[in-house]
C-alpha atoms as a PDB file:
ATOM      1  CA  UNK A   1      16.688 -11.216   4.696  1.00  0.00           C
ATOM      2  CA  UNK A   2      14.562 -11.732   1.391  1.00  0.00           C
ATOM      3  CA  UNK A   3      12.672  -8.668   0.210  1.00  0.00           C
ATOM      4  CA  UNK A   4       9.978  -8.376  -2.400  1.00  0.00           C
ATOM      5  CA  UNK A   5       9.165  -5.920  -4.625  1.00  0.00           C
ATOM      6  CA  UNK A   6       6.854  -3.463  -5.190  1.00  0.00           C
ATOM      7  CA  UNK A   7       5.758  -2.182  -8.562  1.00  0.00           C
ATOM      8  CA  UNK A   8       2.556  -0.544 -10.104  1.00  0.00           C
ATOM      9  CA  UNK A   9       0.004   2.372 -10.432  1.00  0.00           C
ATOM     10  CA  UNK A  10      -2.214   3.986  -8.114  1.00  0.00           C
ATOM     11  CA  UNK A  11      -5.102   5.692  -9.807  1.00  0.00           C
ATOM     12  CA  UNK A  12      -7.939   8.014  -8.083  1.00  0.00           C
ATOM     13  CA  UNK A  13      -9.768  11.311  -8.851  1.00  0.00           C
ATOM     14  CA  UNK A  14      -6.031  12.899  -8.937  1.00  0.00           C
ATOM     15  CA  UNK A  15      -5.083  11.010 -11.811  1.00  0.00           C
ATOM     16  CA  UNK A  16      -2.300   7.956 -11.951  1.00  0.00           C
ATOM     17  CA  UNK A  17       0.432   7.380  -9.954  1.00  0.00           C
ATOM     18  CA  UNK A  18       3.330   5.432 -10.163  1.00  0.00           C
ATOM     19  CA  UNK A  19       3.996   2.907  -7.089  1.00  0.00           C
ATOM     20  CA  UNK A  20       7.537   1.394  -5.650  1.00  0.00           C
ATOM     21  CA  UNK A  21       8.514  -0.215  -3.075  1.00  0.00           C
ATOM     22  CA  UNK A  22      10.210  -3.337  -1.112  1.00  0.00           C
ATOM     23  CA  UNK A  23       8.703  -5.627   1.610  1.00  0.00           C
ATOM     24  CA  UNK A  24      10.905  -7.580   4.335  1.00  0.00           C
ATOM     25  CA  UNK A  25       9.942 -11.311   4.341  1.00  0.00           C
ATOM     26  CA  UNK A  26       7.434 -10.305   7.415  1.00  0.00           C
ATOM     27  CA  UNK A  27       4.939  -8.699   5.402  1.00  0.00           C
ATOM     28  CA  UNK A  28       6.551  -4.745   6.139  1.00  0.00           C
ATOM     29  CA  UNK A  29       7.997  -2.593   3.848  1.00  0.00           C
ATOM     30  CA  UNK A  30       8.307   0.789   2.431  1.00  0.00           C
ATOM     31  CA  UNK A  31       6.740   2.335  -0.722  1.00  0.00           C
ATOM     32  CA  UNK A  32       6.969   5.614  -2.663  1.00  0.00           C
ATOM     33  CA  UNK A  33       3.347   6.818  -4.251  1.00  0.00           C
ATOM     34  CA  UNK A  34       4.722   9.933  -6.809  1.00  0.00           C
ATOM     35  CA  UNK A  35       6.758  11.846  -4.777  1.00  0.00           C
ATOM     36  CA  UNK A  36       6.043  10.555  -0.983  1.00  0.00           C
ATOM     37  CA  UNK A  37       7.064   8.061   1.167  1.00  0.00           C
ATOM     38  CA  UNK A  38       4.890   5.575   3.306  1.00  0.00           C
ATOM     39  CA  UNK A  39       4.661   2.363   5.244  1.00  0.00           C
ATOM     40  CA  UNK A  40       3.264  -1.120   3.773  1.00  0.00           C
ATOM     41  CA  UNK A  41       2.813  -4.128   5.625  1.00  0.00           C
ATOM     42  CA  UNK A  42       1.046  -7.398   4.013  1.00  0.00           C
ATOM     43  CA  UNK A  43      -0.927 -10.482   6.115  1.00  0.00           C
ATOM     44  CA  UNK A  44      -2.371 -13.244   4.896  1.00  0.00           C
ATOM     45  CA  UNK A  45      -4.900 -11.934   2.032  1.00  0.00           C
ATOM     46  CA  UNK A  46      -5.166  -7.923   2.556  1.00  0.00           C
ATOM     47  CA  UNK A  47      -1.963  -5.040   3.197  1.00  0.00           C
ATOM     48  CA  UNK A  48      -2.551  -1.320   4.888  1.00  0.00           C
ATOM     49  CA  UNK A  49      -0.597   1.416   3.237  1.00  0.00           C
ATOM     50  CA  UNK A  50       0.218   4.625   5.058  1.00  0.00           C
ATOM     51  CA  UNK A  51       1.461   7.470   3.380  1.00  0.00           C
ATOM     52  CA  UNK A  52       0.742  11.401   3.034  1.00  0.00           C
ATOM     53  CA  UNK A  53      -1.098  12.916   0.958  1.00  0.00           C
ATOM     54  CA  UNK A  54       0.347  16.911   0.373  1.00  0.00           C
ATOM     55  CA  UNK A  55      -2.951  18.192  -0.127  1.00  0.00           C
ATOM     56  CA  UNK A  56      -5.238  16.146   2.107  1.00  0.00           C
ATOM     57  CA  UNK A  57      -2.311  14.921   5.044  1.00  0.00           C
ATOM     58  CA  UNK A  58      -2.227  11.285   6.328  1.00  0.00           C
ATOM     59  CA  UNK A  59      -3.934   8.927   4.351  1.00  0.00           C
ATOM     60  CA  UNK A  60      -4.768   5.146   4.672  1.00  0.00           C
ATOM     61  CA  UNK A  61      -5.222   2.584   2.031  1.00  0.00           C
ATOM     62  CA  UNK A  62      -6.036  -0.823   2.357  1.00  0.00           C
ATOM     63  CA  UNK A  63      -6.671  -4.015  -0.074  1.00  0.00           C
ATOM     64  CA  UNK A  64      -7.568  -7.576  -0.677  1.00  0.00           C
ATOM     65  CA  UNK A  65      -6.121 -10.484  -2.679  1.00  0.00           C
ATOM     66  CA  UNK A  66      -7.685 -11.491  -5.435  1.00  0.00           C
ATOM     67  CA  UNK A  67      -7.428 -15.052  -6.300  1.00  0.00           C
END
């Protein structure tokens, strides 16, 4: 099976954090934000990310394509 990969930054009020991951050719994968571990999965233009956060607990990301 094909698998794509993730790299890139994650920045909020925390500072920047360094993204990596892999995604299956049906849009779900797994992805490591600093030092934890979460769940991706991509369709059509938009992908959900969830992952814990060690101070705040489970948190939820989610974003668009852009062009």
């Amino acid at each position: 099976m094909r698998r794509a990969t993730i790299v890139g930054n994650v920045v909020n009020s925390e500072g920047v954090f360094t993204v990596s991951g892999a995604v299956d050719a049906g849009g779900t994968g797994v992805i490591r934000i600093g030092g934890v571990a979460g769940v991706i999965r991509f369709g059509a233009d938009r992908f959900v990310a969830d992952y814990p956060n060690l101070r705040c607990g489970f948190r939820r990301a989610v974003g668009f394509r852009i062009g």
